[in-house]
C-alpha atoms as a PDB file:
ATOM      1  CA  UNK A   1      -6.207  -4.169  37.659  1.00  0.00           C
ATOM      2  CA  UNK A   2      -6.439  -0.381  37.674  1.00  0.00           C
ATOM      3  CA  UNK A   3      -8.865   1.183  40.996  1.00  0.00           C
ATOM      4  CA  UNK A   4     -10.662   4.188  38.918  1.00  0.00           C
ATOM      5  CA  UNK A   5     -12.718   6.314  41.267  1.00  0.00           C
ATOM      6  CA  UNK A   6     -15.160   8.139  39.150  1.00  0.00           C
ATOM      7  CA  UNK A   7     -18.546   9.670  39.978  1.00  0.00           C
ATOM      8  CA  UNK A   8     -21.702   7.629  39.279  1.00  0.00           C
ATOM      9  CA  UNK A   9     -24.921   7.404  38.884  1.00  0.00           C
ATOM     10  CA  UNK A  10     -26.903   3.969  38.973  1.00  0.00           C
ATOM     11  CA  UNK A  11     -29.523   3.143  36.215  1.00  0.00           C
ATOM     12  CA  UNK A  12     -30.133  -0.220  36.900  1.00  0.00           C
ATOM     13  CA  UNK A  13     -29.357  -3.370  39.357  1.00  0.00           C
ATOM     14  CA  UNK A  14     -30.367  -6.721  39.852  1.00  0.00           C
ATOM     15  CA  UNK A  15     -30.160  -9.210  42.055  1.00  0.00           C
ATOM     16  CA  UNK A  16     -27.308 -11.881  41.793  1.00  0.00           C
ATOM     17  CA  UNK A  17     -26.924 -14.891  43.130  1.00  0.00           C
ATOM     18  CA  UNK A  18     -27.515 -15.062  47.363  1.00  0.00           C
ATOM     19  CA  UNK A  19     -26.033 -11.464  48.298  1.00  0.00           C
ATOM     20  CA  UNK A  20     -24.613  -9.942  45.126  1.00  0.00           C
ATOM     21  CA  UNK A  21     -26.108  -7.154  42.753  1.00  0.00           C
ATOM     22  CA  UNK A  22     -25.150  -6.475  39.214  1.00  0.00           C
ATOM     23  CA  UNK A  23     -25.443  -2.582  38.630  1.00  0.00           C
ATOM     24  CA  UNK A  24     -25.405  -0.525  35.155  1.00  0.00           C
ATOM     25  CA  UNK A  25     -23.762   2.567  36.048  1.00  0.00           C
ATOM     26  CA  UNK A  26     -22.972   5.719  34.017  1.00  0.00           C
ATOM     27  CA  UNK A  27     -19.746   7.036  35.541  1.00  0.00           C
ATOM     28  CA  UNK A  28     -17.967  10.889  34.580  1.00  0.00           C
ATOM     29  CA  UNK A  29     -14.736   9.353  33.672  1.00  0.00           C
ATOM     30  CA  UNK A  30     -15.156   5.832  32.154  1.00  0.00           C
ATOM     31  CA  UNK A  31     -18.685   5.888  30.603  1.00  0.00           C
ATOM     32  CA  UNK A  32     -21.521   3.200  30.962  1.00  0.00           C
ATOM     33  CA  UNK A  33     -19.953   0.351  33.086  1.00  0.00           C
ATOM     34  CA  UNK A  34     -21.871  -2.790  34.566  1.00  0.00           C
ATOM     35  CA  UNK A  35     -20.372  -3.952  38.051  1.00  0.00           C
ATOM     36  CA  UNK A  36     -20.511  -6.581  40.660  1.00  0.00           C
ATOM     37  CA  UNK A  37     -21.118  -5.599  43.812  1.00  0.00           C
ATOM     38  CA  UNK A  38     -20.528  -8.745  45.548  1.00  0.00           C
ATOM     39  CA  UNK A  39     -21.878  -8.588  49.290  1.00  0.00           C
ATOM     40  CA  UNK A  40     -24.060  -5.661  48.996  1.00  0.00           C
ATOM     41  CA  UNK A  41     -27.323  -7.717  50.138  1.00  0.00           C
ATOM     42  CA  UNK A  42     -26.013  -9.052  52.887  1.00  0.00           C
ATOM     43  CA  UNK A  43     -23.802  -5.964  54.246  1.00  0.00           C
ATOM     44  CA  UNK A  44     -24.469  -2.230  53.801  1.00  0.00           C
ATOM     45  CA  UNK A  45     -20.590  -1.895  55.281  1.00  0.00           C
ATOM     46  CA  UNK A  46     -19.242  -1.051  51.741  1.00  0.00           C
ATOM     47  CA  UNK A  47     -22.239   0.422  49.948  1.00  0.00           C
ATOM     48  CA  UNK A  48     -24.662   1.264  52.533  1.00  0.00           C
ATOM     49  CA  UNK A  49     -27.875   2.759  50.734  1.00  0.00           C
ATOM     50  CA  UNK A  50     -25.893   4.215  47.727  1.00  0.00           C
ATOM     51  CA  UNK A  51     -26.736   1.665  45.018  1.00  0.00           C
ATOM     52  CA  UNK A  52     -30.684   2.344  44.869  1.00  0.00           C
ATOM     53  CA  UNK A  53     -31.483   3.138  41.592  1.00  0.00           C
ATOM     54  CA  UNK A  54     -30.897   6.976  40.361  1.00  0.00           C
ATOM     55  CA  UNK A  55     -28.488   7.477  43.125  1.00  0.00           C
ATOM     56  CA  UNK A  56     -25.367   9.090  42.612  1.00  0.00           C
ATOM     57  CA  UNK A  57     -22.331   8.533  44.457  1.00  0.00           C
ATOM     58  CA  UNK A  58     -18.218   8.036  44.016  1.00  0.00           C
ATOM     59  CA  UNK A  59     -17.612   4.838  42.581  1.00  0.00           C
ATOM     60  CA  UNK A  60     -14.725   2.695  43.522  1.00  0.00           C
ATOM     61  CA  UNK A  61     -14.330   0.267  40.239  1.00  0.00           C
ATOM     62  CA  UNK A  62     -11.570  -2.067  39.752  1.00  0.00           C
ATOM     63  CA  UNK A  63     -11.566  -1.695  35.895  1.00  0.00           C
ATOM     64  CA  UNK A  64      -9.992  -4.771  34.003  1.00  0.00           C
ATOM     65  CA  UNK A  65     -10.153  -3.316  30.091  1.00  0.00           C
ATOM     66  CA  UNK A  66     -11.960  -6.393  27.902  1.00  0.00           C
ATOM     67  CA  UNK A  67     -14.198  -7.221  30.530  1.00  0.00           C
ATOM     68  CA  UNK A  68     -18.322  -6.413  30.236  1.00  0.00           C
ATOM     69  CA  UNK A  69     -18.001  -6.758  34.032  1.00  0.00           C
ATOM     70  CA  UNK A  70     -16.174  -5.094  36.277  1.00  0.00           C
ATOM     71  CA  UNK A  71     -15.886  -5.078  39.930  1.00  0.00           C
ATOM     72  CA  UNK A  72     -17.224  -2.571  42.437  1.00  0.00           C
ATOM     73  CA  UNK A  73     -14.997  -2.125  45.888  1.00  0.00           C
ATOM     74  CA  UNK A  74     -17.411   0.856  47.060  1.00  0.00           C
ATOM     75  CA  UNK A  75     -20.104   3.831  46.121  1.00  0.00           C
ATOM     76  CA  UNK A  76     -19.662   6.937  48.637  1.00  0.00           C
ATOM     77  CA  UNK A  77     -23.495   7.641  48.311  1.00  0.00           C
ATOM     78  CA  UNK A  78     -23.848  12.101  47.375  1.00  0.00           C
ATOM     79  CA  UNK A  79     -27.345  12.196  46.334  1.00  0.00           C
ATOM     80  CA  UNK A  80     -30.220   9.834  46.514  1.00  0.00           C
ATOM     81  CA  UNK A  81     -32.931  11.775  44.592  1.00  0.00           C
ATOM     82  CA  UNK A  82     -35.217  10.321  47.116  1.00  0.00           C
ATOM     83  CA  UNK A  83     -38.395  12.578  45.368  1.00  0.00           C
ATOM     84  CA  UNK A  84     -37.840   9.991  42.468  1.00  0.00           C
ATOM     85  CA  UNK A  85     -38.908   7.121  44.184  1.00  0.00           C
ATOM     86  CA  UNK A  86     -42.067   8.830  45.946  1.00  0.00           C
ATOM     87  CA  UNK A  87     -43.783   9.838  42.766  1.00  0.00           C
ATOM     88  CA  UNK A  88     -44.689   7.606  40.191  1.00  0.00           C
ATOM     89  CA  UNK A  89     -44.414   9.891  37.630  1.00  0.00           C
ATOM     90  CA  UNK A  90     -40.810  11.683  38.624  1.00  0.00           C
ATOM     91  CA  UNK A  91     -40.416   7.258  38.418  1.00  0.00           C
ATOM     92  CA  UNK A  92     -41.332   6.701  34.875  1.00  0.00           C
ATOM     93  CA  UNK A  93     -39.717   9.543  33.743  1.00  0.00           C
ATOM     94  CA  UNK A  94     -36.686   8.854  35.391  1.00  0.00           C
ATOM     95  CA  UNK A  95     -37.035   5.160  34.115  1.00  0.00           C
ATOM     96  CA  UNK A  96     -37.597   6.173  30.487  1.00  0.00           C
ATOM     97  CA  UNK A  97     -34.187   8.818  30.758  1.00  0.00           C
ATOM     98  CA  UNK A  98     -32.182   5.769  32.208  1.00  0.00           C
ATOM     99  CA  UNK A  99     -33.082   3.691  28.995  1.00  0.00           C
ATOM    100  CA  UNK A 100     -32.562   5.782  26.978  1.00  0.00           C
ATOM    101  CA  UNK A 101     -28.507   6.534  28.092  1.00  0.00           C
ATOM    102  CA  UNK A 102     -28.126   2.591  28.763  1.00  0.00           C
ATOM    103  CA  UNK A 103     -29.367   1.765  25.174  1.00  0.00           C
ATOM    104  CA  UNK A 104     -27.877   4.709  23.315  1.00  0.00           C
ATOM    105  CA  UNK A 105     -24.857   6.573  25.084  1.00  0.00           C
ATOM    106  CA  UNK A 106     -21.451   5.539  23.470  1.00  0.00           C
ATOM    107  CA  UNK A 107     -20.132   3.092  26.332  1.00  0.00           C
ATOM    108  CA  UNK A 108     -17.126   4.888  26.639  1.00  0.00           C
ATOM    109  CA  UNK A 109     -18.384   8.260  26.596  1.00  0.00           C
ATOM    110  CA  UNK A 110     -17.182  10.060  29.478  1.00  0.00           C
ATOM    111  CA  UNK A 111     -17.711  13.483  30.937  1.00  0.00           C
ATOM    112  CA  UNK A 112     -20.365  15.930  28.704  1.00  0.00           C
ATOM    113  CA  UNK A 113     -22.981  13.517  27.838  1.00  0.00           C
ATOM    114  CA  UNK A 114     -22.717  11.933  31.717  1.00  0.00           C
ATOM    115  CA  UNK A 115     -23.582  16.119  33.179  1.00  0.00           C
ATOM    116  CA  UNK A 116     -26.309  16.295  30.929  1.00  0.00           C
ATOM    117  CA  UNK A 117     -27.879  13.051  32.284  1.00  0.00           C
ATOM    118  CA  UNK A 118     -27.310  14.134  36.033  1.00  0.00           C
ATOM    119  CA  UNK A 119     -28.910  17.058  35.470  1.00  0.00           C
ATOM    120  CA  UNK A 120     -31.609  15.884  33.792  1.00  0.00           C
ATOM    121  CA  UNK A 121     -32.349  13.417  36.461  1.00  0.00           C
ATOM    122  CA  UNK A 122     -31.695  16.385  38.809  1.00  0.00           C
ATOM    123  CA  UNK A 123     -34.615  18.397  36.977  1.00  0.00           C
ATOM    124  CA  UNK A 124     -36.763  15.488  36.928  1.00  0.00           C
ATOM    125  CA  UNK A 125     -36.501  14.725  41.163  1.00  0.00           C
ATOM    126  CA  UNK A 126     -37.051  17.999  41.539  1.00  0.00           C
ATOM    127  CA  UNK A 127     -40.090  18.974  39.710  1.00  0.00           C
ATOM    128  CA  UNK A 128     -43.439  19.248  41.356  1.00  0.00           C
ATOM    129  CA  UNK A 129     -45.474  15.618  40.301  1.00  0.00           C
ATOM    130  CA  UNK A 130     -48.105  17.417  38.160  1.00  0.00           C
ATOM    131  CA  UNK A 131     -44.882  19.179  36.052  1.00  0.00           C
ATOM    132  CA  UNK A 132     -42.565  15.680  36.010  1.00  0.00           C
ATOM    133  CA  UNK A 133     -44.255  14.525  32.178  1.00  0.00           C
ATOM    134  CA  UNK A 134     -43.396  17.694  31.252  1.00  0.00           C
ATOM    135  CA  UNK A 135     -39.550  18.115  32.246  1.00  0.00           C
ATOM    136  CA  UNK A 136     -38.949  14.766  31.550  1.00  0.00           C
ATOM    137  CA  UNK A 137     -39.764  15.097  27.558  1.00  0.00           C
ATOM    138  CA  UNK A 138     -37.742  18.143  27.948  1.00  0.00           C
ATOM    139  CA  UNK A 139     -34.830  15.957  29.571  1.00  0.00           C
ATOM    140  CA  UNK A 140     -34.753  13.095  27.027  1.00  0.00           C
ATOM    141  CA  UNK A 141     -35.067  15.481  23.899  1.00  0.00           C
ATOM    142  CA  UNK A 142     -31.941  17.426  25.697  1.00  0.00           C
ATOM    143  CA  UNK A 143     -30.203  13.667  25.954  1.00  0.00           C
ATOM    144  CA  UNK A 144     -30.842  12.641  22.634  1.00  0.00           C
ATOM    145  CA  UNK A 145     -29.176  15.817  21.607  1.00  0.00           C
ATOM    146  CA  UNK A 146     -25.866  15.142  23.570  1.00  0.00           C
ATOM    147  CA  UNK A 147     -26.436  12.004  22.027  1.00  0.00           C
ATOM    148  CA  UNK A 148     -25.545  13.912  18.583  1.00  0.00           C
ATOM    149  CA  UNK A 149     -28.841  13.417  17.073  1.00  0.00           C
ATOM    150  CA  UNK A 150     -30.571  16.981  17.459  1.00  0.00           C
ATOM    151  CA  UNK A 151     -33.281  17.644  15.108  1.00  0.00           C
ATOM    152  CA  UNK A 152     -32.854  20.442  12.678  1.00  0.00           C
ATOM    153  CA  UNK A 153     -35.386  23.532  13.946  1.00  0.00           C
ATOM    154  CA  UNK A 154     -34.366  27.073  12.580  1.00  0.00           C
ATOM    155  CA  UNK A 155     -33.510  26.020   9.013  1.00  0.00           C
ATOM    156  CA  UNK A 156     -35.000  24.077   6.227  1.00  0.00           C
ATOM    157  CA  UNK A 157     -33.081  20.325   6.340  1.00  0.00           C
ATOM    158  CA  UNK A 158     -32.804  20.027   2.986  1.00  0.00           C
ATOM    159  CA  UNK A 159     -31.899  23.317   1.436  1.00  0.00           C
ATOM    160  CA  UNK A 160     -30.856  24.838   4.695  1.00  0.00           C
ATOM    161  CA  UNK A 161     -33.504  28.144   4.057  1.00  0.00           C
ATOM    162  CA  UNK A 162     -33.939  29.697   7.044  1.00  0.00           C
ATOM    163  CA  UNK A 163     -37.400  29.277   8.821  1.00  0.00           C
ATOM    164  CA  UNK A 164     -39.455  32.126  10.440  1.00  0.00           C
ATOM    165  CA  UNK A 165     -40.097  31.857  14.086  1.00  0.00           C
ATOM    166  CA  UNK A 166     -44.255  32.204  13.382  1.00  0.00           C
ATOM    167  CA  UNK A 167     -44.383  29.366  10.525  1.00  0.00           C
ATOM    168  CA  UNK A 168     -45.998  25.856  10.665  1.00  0.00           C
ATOM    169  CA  UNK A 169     -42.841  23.548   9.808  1.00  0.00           C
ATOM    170  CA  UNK A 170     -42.925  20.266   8.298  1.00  0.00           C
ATOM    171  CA  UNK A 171     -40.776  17.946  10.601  1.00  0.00           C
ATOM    172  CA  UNK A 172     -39.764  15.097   8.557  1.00  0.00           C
ATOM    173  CA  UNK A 173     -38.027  12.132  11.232  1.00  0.00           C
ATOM    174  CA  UNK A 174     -36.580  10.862   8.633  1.00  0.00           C
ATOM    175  CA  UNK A 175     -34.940  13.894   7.322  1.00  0.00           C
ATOM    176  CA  UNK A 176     -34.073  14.671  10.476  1.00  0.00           C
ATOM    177  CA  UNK A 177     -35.907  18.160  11.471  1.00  0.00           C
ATOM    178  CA  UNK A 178     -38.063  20.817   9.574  1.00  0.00           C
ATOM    179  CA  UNK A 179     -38.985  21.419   6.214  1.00  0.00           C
ATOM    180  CA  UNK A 180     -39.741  24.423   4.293  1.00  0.00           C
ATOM    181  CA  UNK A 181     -43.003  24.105   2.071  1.00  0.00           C
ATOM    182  CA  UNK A 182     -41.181  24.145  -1.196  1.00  0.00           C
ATOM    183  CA  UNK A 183     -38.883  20.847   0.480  1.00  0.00           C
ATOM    184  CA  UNK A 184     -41.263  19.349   2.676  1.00  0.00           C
ATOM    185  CA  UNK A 185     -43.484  17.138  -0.366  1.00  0.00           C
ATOM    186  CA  UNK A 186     -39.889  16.131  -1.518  1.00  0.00           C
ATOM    187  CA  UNK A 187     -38.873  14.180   1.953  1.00  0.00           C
ATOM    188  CA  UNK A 188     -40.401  11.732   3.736  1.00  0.00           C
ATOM    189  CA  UNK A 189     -44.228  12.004   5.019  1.00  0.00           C
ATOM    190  CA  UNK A 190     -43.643  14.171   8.312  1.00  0.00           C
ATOM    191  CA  UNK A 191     -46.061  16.084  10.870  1.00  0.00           C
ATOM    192  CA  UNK A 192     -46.899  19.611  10.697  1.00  0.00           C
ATOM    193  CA  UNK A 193     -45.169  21.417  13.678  1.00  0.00           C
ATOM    194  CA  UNK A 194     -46.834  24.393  14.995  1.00  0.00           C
ATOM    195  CA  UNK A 195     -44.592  27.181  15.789  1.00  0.00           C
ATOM    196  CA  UNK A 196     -44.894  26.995  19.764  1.00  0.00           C
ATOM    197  CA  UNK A 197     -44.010  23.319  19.699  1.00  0.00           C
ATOM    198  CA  UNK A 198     -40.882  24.363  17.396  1.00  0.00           C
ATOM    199  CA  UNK A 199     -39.735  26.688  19.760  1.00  0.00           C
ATOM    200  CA  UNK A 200     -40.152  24.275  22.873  1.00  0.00           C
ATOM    201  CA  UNK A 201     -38.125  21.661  21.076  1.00  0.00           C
ATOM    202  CA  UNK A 202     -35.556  24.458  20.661  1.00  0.00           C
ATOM    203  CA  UNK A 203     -35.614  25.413  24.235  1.00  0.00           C
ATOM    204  CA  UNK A 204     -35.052  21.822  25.296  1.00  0.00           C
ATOM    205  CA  UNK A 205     -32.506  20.716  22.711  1.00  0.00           C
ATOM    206  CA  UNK A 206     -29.958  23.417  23.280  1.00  0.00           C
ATOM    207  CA  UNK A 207     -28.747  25.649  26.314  1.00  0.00           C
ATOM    208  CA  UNK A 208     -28.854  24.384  29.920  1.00  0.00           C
ATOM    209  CA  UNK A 209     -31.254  22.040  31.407  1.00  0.00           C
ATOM    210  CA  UNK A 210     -34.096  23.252  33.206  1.00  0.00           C
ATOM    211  CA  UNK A 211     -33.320  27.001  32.375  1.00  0.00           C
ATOM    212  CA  UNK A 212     -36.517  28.464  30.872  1.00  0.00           C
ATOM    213  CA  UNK A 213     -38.201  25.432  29.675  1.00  0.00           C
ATOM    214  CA  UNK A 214     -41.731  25.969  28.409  1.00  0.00           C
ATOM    215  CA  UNK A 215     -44.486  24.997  29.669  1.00  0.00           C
ATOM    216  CA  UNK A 216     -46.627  21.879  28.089  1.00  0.00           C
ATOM    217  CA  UNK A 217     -50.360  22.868  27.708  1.00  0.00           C
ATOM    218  CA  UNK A 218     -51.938  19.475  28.683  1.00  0.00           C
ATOM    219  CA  UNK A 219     -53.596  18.752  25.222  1.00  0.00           C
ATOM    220  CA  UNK A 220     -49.693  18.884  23.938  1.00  0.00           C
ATOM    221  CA  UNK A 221     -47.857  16.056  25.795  1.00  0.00           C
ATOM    222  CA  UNK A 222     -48.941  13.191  24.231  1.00  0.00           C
ATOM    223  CA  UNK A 223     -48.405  14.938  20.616  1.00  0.00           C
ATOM    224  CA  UNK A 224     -44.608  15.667  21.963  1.00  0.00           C
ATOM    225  CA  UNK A 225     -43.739  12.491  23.384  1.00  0.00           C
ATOM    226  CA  UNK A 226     -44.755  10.302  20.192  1.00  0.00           C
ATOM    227  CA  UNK A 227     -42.642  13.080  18.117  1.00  0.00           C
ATOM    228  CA  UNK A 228     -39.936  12.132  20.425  1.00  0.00           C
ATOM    229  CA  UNK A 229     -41.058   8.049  20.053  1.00  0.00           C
ATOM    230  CA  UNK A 230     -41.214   8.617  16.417  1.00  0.00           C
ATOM    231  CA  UNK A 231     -37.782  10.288  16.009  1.00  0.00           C
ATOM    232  CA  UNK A 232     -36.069   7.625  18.104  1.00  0.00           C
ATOM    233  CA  UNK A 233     -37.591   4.811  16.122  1.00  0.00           C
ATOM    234  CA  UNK A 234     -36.366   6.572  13.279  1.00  0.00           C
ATOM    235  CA  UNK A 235     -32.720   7.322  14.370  1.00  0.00           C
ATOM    236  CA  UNK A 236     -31.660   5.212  16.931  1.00  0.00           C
ATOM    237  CA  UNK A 237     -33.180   2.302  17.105  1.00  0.00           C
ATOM    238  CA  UNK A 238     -31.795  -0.770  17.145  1.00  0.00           C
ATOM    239  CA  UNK A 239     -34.467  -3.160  16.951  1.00  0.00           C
ATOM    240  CA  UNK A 240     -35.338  -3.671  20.713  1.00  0.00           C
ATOM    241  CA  UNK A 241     -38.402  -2.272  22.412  1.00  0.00           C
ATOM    242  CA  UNK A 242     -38.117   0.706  24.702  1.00  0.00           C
ATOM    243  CA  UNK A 243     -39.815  -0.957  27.680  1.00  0.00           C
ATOM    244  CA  UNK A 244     -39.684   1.904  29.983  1.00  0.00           C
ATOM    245  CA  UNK A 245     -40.539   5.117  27.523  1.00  0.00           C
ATOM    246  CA  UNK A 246     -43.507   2.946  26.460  1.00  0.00           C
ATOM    247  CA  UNK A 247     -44.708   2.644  29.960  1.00  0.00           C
ATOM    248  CA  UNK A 248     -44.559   6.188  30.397  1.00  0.00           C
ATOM    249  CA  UNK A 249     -45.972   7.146  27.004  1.00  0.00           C
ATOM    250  CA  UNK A 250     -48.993   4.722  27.999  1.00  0.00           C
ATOM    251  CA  UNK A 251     -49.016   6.701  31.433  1.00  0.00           C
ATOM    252  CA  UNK A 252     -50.219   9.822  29.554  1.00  0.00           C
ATOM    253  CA  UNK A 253     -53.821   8.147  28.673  1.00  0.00           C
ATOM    254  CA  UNK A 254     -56.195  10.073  26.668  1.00  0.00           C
ATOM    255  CA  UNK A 255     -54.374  13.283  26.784  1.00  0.00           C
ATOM    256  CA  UNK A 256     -54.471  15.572  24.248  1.00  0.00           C
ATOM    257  CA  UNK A 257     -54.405  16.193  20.468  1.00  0.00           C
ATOM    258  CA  UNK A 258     -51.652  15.390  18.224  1.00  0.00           C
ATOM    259  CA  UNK A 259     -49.541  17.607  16.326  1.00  0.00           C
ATOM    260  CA  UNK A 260     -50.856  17.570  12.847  1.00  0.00           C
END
């Protein structure tokens, strides 16, 4: 039984039994793992305060391949995104991002995709509370493209025609991005996309995360996170509810008008 140490970040735990946890980590060298961390609510010796949720830490796993769970010997705590926590809305955001890797990262999937969700998370503790909606849309569009599922923006979907920057696009979820006019009655019904909210889900689908994201105009939000619901549904669901990203699409209200 092989010790991997790997840095992690926890996405979820429960309580087991009298003073055991089971935690869902994403690790940087053996993807999503789930993990016993027997003891660690009765002693804080070997795991101290390092396995609160959105932590991130050096895992000590003792990986037995063919098992769905693996032991945990220890978790050096390195950052505890305490901001998370104190704001409900850095929470649900935070909460929905988790889901989302936990129901839709390959489990095995090491390294790129596991930096994209740190930073995300990163971006997310650290924005002010009235900006947290706001980067985390930006966050899980960014995840669901290191996910491999990127909507097509610049160019027509179908017949690949390239789209100017000022034009209303037809974004068809279940072609998978933008339509020119001439393609867009020949795919499936879609929503018109203005050209700002093109270029936003540009800016958070490719480059680094956090650098230069736009802005959300309030009346926007709610019109970008059911795109981003919609497109999901559409592409990687798998027939289970998202339980956190509806909580947090709830949390918007009455924001806002919709895209098309």
């Amino acid at each position: 039984m092989p010790l991997v140490m790997t840095d992690a970040v926890v996405l979820h735990a429960f309580d087991y039994l009298e003073s055991s946890r089971i935690i869902r980590l994403a690790t940087r060298d053996a993807g999503l793992q789930s993990v016993l961390a027997r003891g660690a609510r009765s002693s804080s010796r070997r795991f101290g305060l390092g396995l609160d949720l959105f932590a991130s830490g050096v895992a000590q796993i003792q990986l037995r391949p063919g098992r769905e769970l693996q032991q945990l010997d220890g978790f050096d705590l390195t950052s505890s995104r305490d901001p998370i926590a104190r704001d409900l809305e850095r929470f649900a955001a935070a909460s929905a991002l988790a889901e989302l890797a936990l129901r839709f990262a390959d489990g095995d999937e090491p390294g790129d995709l596991y930096a994209t969700l740190i930073a995300a998370l990163d971006a997310v503790a650290a924005a002010p509370g009235d900006r947290a909606r706001d980067v985390g849309l930006a966050a899980a569009w960014h995840l669901v493209a290191g996910f491999g599922f990127a909507p097509v923006l610049t160019r027509c979907c179908r017949c690949e025609l390239l789209l100017a920057d000022e034009d209303t696009a037809t974004f068809s979820h279940g072609a998978g991005g933008c339509a020119c006019r001439a393609c867009a009655p020949l795919l499936p019904r879609g929503r018109p996309l203005p050209p700002e909210a093109r270029a936003a889900l540009r800016a958070w689908t490719t480059g680094t995360v956090g650098t230069d994201w736009p802005v959300i105009e309030t009346a926007m939000r709610r019109a970008h996170l059911r795109l981003l619901r919609e497109f999901l549904e559409q592409h990687l669901n798998d027939g289970r509810p998202l339980r956190a990203f509806e909580t947090w699409e709830r949390g918007l209200g009455t924001l806002g008008a919709a895209i098309g």
